[in-house]
N, C-alpha and C. Protein backbone atom coordinates (compact mmCIF):
# COMPACT_ATOMS: atom_id res chain seq x y z
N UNK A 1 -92.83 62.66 84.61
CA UNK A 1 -91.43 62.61 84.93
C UNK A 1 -90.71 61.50 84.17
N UNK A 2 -91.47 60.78 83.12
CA UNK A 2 -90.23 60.12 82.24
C UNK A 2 -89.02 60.74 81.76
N UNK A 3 -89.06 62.04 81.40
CA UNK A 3 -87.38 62.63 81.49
C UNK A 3 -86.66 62.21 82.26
N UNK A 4 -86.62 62.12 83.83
CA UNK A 4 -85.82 61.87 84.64
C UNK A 4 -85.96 60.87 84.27
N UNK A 5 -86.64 59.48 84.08
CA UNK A 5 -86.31 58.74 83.99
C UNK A 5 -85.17 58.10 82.92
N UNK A 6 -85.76 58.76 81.79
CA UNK A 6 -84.56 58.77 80.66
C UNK A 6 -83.36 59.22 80.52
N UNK A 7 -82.91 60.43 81.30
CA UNK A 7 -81.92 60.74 81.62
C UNK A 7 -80.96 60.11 82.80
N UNK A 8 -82.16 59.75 83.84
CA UNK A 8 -81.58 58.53 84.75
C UNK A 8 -80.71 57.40 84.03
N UNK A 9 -81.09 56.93 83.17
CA UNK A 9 -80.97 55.47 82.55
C UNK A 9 -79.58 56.22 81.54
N UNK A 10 -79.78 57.20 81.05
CA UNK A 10 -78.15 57.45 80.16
C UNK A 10 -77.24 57.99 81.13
N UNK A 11 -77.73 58.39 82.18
CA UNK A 11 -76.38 59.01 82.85
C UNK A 11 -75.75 57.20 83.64
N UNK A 12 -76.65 56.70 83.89
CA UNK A 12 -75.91 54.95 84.09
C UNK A 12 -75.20 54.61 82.88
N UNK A 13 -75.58 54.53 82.64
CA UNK A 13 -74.86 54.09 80.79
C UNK A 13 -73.46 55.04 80.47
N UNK A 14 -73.71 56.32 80.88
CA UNK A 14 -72.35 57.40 80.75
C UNK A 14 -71.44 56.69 82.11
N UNK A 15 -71.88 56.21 82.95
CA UNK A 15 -71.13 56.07 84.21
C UNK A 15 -70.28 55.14 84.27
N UNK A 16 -71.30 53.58 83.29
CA UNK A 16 -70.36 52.48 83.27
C UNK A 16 -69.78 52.51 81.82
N UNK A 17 -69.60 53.79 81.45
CA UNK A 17 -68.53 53.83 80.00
C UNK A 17 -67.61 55.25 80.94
N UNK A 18 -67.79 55.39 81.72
CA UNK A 18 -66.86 56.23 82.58
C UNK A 18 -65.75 55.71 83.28
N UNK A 19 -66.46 54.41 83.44
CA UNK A 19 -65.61 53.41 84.30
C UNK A 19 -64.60 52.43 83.39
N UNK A 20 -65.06 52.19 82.22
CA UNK A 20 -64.32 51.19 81.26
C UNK A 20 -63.12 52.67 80.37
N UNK A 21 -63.23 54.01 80.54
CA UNK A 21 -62.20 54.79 79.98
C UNK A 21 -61.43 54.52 81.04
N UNK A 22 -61.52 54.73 82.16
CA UNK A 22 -60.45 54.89 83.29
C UNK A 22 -59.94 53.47 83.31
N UNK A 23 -60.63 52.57 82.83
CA UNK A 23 -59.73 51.25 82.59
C UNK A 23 -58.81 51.09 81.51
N UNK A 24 -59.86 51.82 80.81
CA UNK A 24 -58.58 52.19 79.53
C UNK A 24 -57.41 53.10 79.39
N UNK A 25 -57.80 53.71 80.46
CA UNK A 25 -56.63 54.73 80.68
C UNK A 25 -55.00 53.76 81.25
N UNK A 26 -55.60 53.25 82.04
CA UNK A 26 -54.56 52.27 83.00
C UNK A 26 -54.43 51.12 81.77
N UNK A 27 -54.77 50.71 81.22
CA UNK A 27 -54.17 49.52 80.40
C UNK A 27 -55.18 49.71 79.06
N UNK A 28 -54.30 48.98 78.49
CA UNK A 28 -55.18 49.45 76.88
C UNK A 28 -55.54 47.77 76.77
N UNK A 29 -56.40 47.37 76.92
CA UNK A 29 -57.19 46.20 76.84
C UNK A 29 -58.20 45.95 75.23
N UNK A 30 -57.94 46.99 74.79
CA UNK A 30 -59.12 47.20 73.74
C UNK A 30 -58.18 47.57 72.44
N UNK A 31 -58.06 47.04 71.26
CA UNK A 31 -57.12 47.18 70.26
C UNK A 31 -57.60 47.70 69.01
N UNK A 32 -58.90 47.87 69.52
CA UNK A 32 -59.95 48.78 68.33
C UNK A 32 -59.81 50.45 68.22
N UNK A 33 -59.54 50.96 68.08
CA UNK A 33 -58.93 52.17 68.23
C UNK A 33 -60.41 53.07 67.82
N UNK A 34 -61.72 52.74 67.14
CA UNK A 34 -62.59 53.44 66.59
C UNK A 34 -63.95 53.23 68.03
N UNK A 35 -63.46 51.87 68.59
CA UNK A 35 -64.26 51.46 69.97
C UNK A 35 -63.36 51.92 70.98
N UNK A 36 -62.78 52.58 71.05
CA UNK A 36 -62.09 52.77 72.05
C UNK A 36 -61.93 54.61 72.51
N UNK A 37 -61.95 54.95 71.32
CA UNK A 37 -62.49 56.56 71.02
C UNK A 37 -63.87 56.66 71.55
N UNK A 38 -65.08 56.08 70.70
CA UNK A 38 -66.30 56.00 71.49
C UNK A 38 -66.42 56.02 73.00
N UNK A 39 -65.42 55.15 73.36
CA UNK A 39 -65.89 54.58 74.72
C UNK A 39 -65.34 55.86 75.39
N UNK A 40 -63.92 56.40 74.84
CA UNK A 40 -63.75 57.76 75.82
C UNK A 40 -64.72 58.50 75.82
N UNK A 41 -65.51 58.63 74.44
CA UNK A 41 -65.75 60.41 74.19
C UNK A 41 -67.17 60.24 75.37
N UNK A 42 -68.30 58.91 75.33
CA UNK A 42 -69.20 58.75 75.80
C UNK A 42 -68.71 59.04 77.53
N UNK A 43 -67.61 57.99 77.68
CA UNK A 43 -67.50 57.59 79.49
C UNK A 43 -66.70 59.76 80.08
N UNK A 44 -66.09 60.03 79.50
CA UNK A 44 -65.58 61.63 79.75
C UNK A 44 -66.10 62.71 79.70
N UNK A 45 -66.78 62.91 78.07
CA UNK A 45 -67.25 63.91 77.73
C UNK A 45 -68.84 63.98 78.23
N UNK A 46 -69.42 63.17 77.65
CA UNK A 46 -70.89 62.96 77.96
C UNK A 46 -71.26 63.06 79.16
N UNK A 47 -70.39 61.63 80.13
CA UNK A 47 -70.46 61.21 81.34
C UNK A 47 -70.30 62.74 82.39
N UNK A 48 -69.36 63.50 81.96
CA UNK A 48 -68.90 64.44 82.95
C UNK A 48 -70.40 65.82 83.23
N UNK A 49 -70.88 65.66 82.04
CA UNK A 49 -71.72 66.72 81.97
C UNK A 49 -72.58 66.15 82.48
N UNK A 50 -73.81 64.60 82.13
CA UNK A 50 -75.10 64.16 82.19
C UNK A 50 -75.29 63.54 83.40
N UNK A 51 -73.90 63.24 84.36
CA UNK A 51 -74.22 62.16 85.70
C UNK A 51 -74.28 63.10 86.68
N UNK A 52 -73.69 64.65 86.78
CA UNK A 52 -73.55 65.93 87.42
C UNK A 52 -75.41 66.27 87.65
N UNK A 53 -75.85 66.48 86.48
CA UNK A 53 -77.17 67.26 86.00
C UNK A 53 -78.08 66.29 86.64
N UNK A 54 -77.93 65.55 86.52
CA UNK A 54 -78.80 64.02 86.90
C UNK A 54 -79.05 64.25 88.11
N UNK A 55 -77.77 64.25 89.04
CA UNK A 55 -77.81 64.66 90.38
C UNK A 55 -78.58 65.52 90.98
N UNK A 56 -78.38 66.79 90.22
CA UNK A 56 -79.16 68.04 90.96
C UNK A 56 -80.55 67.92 90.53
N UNK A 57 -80.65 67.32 89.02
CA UNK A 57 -82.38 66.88 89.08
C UNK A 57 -82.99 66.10 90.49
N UNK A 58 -82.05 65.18 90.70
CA UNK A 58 -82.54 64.64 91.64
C UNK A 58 -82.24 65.48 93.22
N UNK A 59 -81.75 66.26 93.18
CA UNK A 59 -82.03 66.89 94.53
C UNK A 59 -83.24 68.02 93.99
N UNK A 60 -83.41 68.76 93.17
CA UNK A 60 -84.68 69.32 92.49
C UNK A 60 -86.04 68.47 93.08
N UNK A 61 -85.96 67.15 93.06
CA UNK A 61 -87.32 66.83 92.89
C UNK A 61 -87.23 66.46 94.47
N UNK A 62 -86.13 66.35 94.72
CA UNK A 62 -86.34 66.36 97.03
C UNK A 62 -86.71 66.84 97.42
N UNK A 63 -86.32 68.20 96.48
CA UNK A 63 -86.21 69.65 97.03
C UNK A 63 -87.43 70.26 97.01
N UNK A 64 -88.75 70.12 95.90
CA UNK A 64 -90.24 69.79 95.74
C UNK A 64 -90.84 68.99 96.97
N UNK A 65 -89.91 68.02 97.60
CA UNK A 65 -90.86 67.16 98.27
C UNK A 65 -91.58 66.08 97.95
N UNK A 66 -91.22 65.28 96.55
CA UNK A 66 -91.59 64.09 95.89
C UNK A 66 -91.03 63.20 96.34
N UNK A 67 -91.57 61.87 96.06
CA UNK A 67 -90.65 60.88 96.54
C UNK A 67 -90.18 60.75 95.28
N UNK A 68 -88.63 60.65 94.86
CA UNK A 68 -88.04 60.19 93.83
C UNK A 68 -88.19 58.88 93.60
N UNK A 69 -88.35 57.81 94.63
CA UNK A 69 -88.33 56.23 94.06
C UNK A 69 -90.34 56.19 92.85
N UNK A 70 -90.87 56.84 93.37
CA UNK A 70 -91.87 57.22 92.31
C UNK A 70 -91.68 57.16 90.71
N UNK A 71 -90.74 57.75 90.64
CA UNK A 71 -90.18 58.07 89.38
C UNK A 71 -89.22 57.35 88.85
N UNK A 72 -88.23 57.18 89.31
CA UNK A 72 -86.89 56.33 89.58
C UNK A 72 -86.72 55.12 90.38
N UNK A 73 -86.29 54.07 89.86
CA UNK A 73 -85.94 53.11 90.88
C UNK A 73 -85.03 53.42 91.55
N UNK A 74 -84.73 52.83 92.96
CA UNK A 74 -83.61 53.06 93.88
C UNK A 74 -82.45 52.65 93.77
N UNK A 75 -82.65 51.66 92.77
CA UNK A 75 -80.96 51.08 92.55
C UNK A 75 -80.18 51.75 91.50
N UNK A 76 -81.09 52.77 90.63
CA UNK A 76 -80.62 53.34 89.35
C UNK A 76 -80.39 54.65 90.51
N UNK A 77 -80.99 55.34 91.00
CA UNK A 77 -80.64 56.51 92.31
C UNK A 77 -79.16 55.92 92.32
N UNK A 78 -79.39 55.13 92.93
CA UNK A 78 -77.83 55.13 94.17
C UNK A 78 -77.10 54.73 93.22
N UNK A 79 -77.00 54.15 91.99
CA UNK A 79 -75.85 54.04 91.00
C UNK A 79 -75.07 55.06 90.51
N UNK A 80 -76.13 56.27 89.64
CA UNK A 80 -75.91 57.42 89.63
C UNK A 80 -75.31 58.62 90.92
N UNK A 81 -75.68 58.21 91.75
CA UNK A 81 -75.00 58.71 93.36
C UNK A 81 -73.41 58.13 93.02
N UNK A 82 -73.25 56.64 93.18
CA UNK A 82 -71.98 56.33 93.18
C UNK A 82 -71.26 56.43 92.45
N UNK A 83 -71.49 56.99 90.83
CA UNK A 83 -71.12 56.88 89.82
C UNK A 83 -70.63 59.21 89.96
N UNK A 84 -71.45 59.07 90.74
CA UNK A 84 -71.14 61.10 90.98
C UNK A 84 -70.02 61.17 91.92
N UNK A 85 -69.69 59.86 92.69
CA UNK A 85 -68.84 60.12 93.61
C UNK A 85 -67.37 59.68 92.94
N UNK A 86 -67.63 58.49 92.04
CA UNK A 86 -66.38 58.29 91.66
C UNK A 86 -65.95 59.33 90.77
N UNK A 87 -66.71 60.05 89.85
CA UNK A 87 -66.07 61.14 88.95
C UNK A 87 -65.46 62.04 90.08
N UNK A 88 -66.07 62.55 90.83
CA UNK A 88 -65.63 64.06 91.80
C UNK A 88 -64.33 63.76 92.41
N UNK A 89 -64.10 61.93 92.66
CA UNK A 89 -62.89 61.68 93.33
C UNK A 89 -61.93 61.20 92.33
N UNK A 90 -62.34 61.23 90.84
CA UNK A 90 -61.18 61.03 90.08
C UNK A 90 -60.52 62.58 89.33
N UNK A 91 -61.49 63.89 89.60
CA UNK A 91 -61.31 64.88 89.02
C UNK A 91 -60.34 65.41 90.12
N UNK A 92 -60.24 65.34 91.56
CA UNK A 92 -60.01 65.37 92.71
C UNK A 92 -58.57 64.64 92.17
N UNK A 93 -58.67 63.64 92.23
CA UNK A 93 -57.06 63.11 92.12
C UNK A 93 -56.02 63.36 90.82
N UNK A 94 -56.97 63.66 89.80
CA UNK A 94 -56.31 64.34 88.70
C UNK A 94 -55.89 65.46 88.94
N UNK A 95 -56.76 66.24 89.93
CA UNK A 95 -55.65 68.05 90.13
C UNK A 95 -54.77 68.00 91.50
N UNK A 96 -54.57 67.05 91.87
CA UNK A 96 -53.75 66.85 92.72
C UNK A 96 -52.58 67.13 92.85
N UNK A 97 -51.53 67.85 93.42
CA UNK A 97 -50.03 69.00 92.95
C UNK A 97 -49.58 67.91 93.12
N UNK A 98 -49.58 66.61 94.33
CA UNK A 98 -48.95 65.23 93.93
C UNK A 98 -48.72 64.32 92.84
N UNK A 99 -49.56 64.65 92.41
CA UNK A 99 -49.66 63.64 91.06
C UNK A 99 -48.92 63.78 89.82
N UNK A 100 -48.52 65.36 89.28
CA UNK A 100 -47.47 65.75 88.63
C UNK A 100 -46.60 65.68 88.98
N UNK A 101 -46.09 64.94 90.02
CA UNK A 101 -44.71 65.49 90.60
C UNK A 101 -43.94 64.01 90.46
N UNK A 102 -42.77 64.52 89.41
CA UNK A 102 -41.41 62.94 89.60
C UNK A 102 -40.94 62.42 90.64
């Protein structure tokens, strides 16, 4: 199960470049325009697909009856957990009929 593990470890990495776009979204802190592209395409594009998949791997291997901390540490688990919750509640507030509205 080193896959999961490796995929564990980039979907963290997609999560906290998930978190520095949405900072970038709100203020442009970053004046590099070639680091700042990266950081979207990784924290959006990447992030949206690999921290999702990650998840259901990890209900996959519950779902077997393994112990996941076996495989995975628990603090990289629950990062990826929190890192699934903040995307679902920022995709959530992006389709929001409030949010377009003047």
């Amino acid at each position: 199960m080193r896959w999961l593990l490796f995929l564990s470890r980039l979907a963290f990495i997609c999560g906290i470049f998930f978190l520095l776009a949405i900072s970038l979204q709100i203020r442009d802190w970053l004046n590099e325009e070639a680091i700042t592209s990266t950081i979207v395409i990784i924290g959006y594009a990447i992030g949206l697909i690999v921290v999702p998949v990650v998840n259901i791997c990890y209900l996959a291997v519950l779902f077997i009856k393994r112990r996941l901390t076996a495989y995975v540490p628990l603090w990289l688990v629950l990062g990826n957990i929190l890192f699934l919750f903040i995307l679902g509640f920022y995709i959530f507030y992006l389709n929001d009929p409030y949010y377009h509205q003047k």
